[in-house]
Protein backbone atom coordinates (compact mmCIF):
# COMPACT_ATOMS: atom_id res chain seq x y z
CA UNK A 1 30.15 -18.92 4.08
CA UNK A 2 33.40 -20.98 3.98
CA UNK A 3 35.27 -19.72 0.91
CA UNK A 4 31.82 -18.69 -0.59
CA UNK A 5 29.54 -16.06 -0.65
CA UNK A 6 26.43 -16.25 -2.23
CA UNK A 7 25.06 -12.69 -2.05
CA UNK A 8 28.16 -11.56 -4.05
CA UNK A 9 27.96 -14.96 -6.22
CA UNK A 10 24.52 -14.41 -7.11
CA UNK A 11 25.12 -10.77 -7.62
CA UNK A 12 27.73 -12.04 -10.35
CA UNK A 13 25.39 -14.89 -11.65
CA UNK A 14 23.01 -14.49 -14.62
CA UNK A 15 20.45 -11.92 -12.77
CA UNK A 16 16.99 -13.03 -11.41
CA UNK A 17 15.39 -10.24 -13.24
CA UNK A 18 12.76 -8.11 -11.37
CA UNK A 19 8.91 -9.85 -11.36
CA UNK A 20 5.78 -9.26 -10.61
CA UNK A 21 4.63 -11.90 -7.75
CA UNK A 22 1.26 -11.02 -8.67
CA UNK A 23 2.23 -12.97 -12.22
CA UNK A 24 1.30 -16.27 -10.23
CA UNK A 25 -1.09 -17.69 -7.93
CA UNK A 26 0.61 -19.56 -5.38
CA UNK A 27 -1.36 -23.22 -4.74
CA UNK A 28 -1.05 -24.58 -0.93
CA UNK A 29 0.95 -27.68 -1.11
CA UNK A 30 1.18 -30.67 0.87
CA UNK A 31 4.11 -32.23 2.67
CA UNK A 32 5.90 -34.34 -0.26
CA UNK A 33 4.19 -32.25 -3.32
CA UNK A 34 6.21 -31.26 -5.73
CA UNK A 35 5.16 -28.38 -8.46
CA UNK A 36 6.67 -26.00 -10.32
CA UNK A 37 6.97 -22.44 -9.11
CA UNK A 38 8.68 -20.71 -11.82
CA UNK A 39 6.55 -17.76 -13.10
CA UNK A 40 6.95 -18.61 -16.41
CA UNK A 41 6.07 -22.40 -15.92
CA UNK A 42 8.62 -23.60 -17.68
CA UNK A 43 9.92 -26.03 -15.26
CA UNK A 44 12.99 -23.54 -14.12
CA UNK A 45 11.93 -23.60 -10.22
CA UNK A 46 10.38 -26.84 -8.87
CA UNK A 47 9.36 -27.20 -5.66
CA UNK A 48 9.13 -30.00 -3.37
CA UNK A 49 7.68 -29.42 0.20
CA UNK A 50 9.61 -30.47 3.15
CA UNK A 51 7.78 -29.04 6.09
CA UNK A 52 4.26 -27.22 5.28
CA UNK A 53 4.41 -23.16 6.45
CA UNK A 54 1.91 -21.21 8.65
CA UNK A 55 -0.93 -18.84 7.86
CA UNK A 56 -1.83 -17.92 4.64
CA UNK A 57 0.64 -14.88 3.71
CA UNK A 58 3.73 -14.91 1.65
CA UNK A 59 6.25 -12.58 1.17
CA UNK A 60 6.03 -9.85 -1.70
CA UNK A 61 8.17 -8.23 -4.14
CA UNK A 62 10.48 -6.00 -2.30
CA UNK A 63 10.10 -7.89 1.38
CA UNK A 64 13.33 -8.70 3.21
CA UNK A 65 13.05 -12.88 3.56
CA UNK A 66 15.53 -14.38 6.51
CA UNK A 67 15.86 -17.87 5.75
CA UNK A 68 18.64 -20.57 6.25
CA UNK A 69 19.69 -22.84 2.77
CA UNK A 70 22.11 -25.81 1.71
CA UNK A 71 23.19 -25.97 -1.79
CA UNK A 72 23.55 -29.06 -3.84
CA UNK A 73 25.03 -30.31 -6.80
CA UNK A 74 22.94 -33.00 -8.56
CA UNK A 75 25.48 -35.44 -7.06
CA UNK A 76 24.94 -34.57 -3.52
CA UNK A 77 27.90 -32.41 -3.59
CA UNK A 78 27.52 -29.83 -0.91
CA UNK A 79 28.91 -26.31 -1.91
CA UNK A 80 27.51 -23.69 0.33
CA UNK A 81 25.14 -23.58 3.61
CA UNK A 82 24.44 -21.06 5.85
CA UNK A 83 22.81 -23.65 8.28
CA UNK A 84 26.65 -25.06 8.69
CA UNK A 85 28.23 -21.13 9.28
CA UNK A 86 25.14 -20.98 11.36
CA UNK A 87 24.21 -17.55 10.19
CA UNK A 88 20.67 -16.67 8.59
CA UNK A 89 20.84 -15.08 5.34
CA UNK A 90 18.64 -12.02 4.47
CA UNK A 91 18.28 -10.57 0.87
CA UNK A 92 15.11 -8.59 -0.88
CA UNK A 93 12.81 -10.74 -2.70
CA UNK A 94 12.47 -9.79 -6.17
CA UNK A 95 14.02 -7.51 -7.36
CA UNK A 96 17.43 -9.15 -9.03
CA UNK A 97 19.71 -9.40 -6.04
CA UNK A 98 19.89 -13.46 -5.68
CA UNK A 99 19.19 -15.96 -9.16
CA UNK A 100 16.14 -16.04 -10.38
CA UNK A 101 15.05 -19.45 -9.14
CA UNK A 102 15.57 -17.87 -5.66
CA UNK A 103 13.81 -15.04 -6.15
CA UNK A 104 10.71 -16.83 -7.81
CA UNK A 105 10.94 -19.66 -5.19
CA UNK A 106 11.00 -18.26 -2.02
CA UNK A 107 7.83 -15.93 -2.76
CA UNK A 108 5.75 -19.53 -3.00
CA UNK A 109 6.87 -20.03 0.58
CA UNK A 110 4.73 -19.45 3.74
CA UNK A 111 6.53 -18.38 7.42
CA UNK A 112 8.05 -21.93 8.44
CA UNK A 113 8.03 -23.67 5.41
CA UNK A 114 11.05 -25.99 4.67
CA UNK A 115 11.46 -26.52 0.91
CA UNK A 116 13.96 -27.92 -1.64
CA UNK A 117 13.81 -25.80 -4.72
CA UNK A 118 15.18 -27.21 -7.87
CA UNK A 119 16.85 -24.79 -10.46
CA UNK A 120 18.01 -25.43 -13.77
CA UNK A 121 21.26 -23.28 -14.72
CA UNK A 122 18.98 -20.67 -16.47
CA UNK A 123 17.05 -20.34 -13.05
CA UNK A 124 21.07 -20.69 -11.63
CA UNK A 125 24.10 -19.32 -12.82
CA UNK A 126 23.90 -20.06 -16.53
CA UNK A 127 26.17 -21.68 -19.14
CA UNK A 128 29.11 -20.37 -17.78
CA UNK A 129 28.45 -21.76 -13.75
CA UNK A 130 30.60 -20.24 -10.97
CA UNK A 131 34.13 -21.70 -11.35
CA UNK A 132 35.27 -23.72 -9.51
CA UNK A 133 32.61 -24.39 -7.23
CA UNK A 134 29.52 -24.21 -9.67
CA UNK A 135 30.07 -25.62 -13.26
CA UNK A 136 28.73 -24.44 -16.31
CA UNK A 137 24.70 -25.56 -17.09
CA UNK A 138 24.27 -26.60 -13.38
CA UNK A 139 21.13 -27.69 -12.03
CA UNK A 140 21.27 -27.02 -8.70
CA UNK A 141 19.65 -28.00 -5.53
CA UNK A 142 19.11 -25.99 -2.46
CA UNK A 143 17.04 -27.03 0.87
CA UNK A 144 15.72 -23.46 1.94
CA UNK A 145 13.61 -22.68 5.54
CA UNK A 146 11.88 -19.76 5.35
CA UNK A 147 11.78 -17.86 9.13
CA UNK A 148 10.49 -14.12 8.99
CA UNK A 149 10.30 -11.55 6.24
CA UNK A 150 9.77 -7.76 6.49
CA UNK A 151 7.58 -5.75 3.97
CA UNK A 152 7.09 -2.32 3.09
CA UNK A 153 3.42 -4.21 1.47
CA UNK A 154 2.53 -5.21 4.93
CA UNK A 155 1.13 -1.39 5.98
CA UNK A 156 1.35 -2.01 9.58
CA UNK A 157 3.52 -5.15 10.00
CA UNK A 158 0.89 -7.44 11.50
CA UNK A 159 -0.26 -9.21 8.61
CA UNK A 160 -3.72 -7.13 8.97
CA UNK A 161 -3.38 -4.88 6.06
CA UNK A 162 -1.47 -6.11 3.12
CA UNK A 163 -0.78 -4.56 -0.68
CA UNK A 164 -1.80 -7.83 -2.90
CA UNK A 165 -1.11 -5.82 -6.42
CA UNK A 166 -1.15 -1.78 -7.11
CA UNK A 167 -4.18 -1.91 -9.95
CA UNK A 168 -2.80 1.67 -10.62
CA UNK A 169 -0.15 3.83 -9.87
CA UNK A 170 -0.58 7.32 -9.46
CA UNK A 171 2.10 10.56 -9.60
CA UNK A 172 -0.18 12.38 -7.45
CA UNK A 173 1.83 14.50 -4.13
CA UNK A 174 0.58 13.85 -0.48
CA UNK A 175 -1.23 11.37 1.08
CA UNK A 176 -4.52 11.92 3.08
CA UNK A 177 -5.05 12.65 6.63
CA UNK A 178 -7.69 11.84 9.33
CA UNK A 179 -9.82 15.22 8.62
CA UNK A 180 -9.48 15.01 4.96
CA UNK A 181 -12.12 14.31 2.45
CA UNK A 182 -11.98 11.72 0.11
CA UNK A 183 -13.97 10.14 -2.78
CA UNK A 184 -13.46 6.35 -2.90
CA UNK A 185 -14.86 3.40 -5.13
CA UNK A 186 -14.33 -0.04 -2.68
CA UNK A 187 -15.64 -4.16 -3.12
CA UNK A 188 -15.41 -6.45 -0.61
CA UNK A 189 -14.90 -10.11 -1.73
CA UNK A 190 -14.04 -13.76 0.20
CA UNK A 191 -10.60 -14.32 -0.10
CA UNK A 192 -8.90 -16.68 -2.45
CA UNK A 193 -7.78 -18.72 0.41
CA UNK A 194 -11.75 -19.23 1.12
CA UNK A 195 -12.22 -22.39 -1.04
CA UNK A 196 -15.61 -22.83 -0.99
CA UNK A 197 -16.66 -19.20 -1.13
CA UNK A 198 -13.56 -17.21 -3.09
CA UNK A 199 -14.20 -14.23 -4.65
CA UNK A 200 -18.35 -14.08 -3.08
CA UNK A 201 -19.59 -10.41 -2.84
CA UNK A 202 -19.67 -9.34 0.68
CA UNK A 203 -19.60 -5.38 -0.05
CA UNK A 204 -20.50 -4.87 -3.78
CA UNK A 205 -18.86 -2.22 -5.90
CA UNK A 206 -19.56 1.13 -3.44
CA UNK A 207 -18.55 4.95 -4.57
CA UNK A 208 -18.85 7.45 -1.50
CA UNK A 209 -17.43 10.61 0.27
CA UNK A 210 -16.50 10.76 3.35
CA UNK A 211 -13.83 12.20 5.70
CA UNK A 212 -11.45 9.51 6.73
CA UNK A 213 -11.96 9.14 10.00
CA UNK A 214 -15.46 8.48 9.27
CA UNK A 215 -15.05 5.14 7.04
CA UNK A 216 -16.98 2.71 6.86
CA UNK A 217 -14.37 0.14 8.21
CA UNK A 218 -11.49 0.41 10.15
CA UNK A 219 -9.17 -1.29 7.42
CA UNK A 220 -10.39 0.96 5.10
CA UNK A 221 -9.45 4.41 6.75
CA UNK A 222 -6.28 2.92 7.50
CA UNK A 223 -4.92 2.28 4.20
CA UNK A 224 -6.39 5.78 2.60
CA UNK A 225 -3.96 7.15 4.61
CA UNK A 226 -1.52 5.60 2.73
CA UNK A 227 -2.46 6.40 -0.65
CA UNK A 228 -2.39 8.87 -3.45
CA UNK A 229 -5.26 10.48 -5.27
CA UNK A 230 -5.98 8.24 -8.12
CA UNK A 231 -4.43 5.05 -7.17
CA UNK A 232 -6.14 1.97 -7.15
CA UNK A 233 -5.03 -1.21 -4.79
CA UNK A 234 -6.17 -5.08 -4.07
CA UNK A 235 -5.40 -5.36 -0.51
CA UNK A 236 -5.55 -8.75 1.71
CA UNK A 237 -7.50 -7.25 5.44
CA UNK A 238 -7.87 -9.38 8.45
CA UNK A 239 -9.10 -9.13 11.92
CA UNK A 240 -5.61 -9.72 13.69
CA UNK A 241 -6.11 -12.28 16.56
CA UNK A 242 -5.25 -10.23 20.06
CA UNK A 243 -5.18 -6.91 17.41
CA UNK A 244 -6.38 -4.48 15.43
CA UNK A 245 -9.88 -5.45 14.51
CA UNK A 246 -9.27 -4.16 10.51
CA UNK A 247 -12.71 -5.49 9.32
CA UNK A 248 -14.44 -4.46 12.12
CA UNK A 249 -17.61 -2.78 10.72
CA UNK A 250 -17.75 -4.36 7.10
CA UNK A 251 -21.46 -6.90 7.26
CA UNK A 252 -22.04 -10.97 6.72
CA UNK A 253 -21.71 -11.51 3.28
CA UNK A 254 -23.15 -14.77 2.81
CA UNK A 255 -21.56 -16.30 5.03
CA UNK A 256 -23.32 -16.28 8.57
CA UNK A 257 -20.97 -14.04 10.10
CA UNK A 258 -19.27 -10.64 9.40
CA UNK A 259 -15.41 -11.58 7.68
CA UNK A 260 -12.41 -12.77 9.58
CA UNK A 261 -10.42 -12.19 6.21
CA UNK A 262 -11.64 -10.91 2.88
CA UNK A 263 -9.88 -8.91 -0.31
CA UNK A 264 -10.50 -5.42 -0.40
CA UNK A 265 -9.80 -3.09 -3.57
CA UNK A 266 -9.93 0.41 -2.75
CA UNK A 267 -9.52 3.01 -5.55
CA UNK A 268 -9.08 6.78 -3.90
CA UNK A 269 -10.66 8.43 -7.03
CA UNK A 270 -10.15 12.20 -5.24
CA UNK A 271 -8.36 13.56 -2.53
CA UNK A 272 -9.13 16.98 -0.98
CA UNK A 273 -7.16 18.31 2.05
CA UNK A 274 -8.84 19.49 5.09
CA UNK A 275 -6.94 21.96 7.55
CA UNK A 276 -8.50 23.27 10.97
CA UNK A 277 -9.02 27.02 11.09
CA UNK A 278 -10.71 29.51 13.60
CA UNK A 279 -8.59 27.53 16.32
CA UNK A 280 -10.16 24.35 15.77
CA UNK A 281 -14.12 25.70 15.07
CA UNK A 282 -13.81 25.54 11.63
CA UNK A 283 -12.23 23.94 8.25
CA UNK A 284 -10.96 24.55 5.21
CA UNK A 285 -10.77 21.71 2.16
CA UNK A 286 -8.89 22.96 -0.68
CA UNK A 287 -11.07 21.52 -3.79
CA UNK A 288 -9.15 22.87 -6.79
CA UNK A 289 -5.16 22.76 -6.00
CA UNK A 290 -3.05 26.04 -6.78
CA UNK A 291 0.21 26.72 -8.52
CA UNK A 292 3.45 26.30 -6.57
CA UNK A 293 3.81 25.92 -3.29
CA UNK A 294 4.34 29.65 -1.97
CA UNK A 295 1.10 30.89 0.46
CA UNK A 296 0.91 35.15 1.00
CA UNK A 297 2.67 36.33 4.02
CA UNK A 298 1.46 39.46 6.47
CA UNK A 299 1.27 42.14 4.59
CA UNK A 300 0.30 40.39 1.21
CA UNK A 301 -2.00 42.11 -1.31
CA UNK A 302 -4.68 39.31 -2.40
CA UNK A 303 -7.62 39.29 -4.80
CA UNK A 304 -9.99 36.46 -3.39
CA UNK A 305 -13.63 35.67 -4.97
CA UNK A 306 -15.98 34.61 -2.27
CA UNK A 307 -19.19 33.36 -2.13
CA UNK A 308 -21.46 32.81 0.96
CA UNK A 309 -23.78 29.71 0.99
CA UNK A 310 -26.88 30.37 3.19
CA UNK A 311 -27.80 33.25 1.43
CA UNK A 312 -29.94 33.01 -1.11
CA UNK A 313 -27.50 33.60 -4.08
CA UNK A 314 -23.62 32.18 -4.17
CA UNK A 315 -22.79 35.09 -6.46
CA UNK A 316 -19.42 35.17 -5.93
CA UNK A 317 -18.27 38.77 -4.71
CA UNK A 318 -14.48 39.56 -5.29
CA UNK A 319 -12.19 41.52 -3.10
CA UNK A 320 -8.89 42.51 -2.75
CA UNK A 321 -7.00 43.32 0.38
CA UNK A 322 -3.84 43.07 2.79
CA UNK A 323 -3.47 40.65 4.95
CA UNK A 324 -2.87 41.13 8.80
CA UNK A 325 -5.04 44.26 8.79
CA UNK A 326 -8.30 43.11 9.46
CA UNK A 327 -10.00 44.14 6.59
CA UNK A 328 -11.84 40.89 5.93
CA UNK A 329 -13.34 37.94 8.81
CA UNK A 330 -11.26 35.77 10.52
CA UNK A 331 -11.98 32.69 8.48
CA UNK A 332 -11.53 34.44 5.13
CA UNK A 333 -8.14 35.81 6.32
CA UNK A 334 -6.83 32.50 7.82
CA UNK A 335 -8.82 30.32 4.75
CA UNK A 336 -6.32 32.54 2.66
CA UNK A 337 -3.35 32.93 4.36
CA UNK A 338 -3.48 28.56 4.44
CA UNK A 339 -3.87 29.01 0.29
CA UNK A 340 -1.76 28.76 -2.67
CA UNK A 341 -2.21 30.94 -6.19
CA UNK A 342 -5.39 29.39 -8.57
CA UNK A 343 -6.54 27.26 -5.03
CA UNK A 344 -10.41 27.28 -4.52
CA UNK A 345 -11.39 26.28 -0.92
CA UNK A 346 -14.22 25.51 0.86
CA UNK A 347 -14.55 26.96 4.33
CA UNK A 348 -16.83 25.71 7.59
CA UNK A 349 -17.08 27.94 10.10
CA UNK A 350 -19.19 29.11 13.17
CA UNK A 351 -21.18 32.52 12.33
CA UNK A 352 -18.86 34.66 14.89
CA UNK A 353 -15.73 34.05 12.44
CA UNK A 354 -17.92 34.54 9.70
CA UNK A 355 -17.79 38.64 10.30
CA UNK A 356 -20.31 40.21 7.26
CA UNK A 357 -20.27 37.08 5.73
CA UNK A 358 -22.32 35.47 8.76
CA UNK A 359 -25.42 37.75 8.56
CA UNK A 360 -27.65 35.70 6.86
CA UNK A 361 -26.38 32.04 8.50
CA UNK A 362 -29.30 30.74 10.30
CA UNK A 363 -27.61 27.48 11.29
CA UNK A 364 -24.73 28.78 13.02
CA UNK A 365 -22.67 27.56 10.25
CA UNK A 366 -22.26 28.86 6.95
CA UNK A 367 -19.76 27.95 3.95
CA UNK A 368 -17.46 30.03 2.39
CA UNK A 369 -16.22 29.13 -1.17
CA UNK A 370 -12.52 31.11 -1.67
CA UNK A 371 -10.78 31.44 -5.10
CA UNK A 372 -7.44 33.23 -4.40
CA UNK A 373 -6.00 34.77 -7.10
């Protein structure tokens, strides 16, 4: 960077506070446009196109962007360029680390685009500049290719699966897995980038339970797993050319064939865990959590309620014993031996774990619902 270097030099400049890139929709520009990309549209961050970008993604709050950049004074006067050191330059997008006409700019940039992105000083370093390169109130100039970027947003890093905005955040612990059970509102839309369809209805408004493995698209199970009870999302999904199919499975809309691309917003309004028991014959969902995190040991005294559907009442019939001496079935033992205090579970398994419980089962399955106290 010669005698400059603008990661520490930005640090040092007037911060480019943290945004939300959801704040703005980008427009696809033409070679030779010029618009403002500032969030705030107030002319801090215009942008004039040098070479147009490929695809339709951009990078997100948090991604790490590689690109190469000149900067200009208004008078041509060259102080920094990483294309001269020949060295790409990689920060996180968004979240303070370069100005704030960096940060705002390079998110309205597509993989390949080539871009000269014109900050005022407030967008810059401010009043004060960057003695003795940058003076005070600088606009400043800076040509800026964008190569790659890397995104925690980008679920499996092929573009297929992509967080577009976090509707709402949850504090919930533990994410699901391929057995468990969920409960899960989802719509299906055209994407944005769809001009003369955005935002049709291709899956309307849909509330169902289901296990994971089991839903109704591929894209669909595959970001569950990476969510929290209660959180709600706006993803971008696409059938990856040569990949994963993540649409596979969702019908025509009204268009005359099932979608290439579409938004998806998936809220996971419940969460139960599902863990295999009776050596894979069986399982048990927790449906009410416990307190803690402790689970009884051998030789644990336990007070369970149980009750048996199958049979024609589910009166539930409590018990208390030790665990490890085979006082109670297999399942009820191993259902609450897997179970924390307060936890009610759900158990569903074949009639020979079922011990006394079984008698009645006439469908070689029966369930068991478990309160351990």
């Amino acid at each position: 960077m010669g005698d400059m270097d603008l990661s520490s030099l930005m640090g040092g400049a007037p911060p480019g506070v943290e945004f939300s890139d959801d704040d703005i929709e980008y427009e696809d520009m033409e070679v030779g446009d010029s618009k403002d990309v500032s969030v705030s549209q107030d002319g801090g961050c215009l942008k004039k196109v040098l070479v147009k970008g490929t695809g339709e993604a951009r990078p997100v709050k948090g991604a790490e962007v590689t690109v190469h950049y000149t900067g200009t004074l208004l008078d041509g006067t060259k102080f920094d360029s990483s294309v001269d050191r020949g060295d790409y330059f990689k920060f996180k997008l968004g979240v303070g680390r370069v100005i704030k006409g960096w940060d705002q700019g390079v998110a309205s940039m597509k993989k390949g685009e080539k871009a000269i992105l014109t900050c005022t000083s407030e967008y810059a370093y401010g009043k004060n500049g960057s003695p003795p390169t940058i003076p005070p109130d600088a606009t400043l100039l800076f040509e800026v290719e964008l190569f790659s970027w890397k995104s925690d947003n980008d679920l499996f890093d092929d573009t297929g699966c992509v967080r577009v905005k976090t509707l709402k955040k949850s504090t919930a612990y533990g994410f699901p897995n391929e057995i468990d059970q969920v409960t899960v509102s989802y719509a299906v839309t055209a994407p944005d980038s769809d001009v003369a369809g955005a935002g049709d209805e291709i899956v309307a408004p849909t509330t169902s339970t289901f296990s994971v493995k089991d839903a109704p698209f591929l894209g669909l199970g595959a970001v569950l797993k990476k969510m929290k009870e209660g959180e709600s999302v706006r993803y971008k999904m696409r059938n990856v050319p040569g990949g994963v199919q993540y649409l596979e499975g969702v019908p025509a809309g009204k268009t005359t064939a099932p979608p290439q691309v579409a938004d998806v917003v998936v809220t996971l309004n419940k969460h139960c865990s599902v863990t295999s028991i009776c050596d894979g014959r069986g399982t048990k969902m927790t449906t009410v959590d416990g307190e803690g995190w402790d689970r009884p040991n051998d030789g644990a005294t336990c007070v369970v309620s149980i009750a048996v559907a199958g049979k024609e009442t589910l009166l539930p019939v409590e018990s208390t014993f030790i665990t490890g001496n085979e006082a109670l079935c297999e399942a009820v033992e191993e259902c609450v031996m897997l179970m924390k205090a307060g936890e009610t579970a759900q158990a569903v398994v074949p009639r020979e774990c079922a011990g006394e419980f079984g008698a009645d089962a006439k469908d070689g399955k029966y369930f068991l619902f478990t309160t351990f106290r």
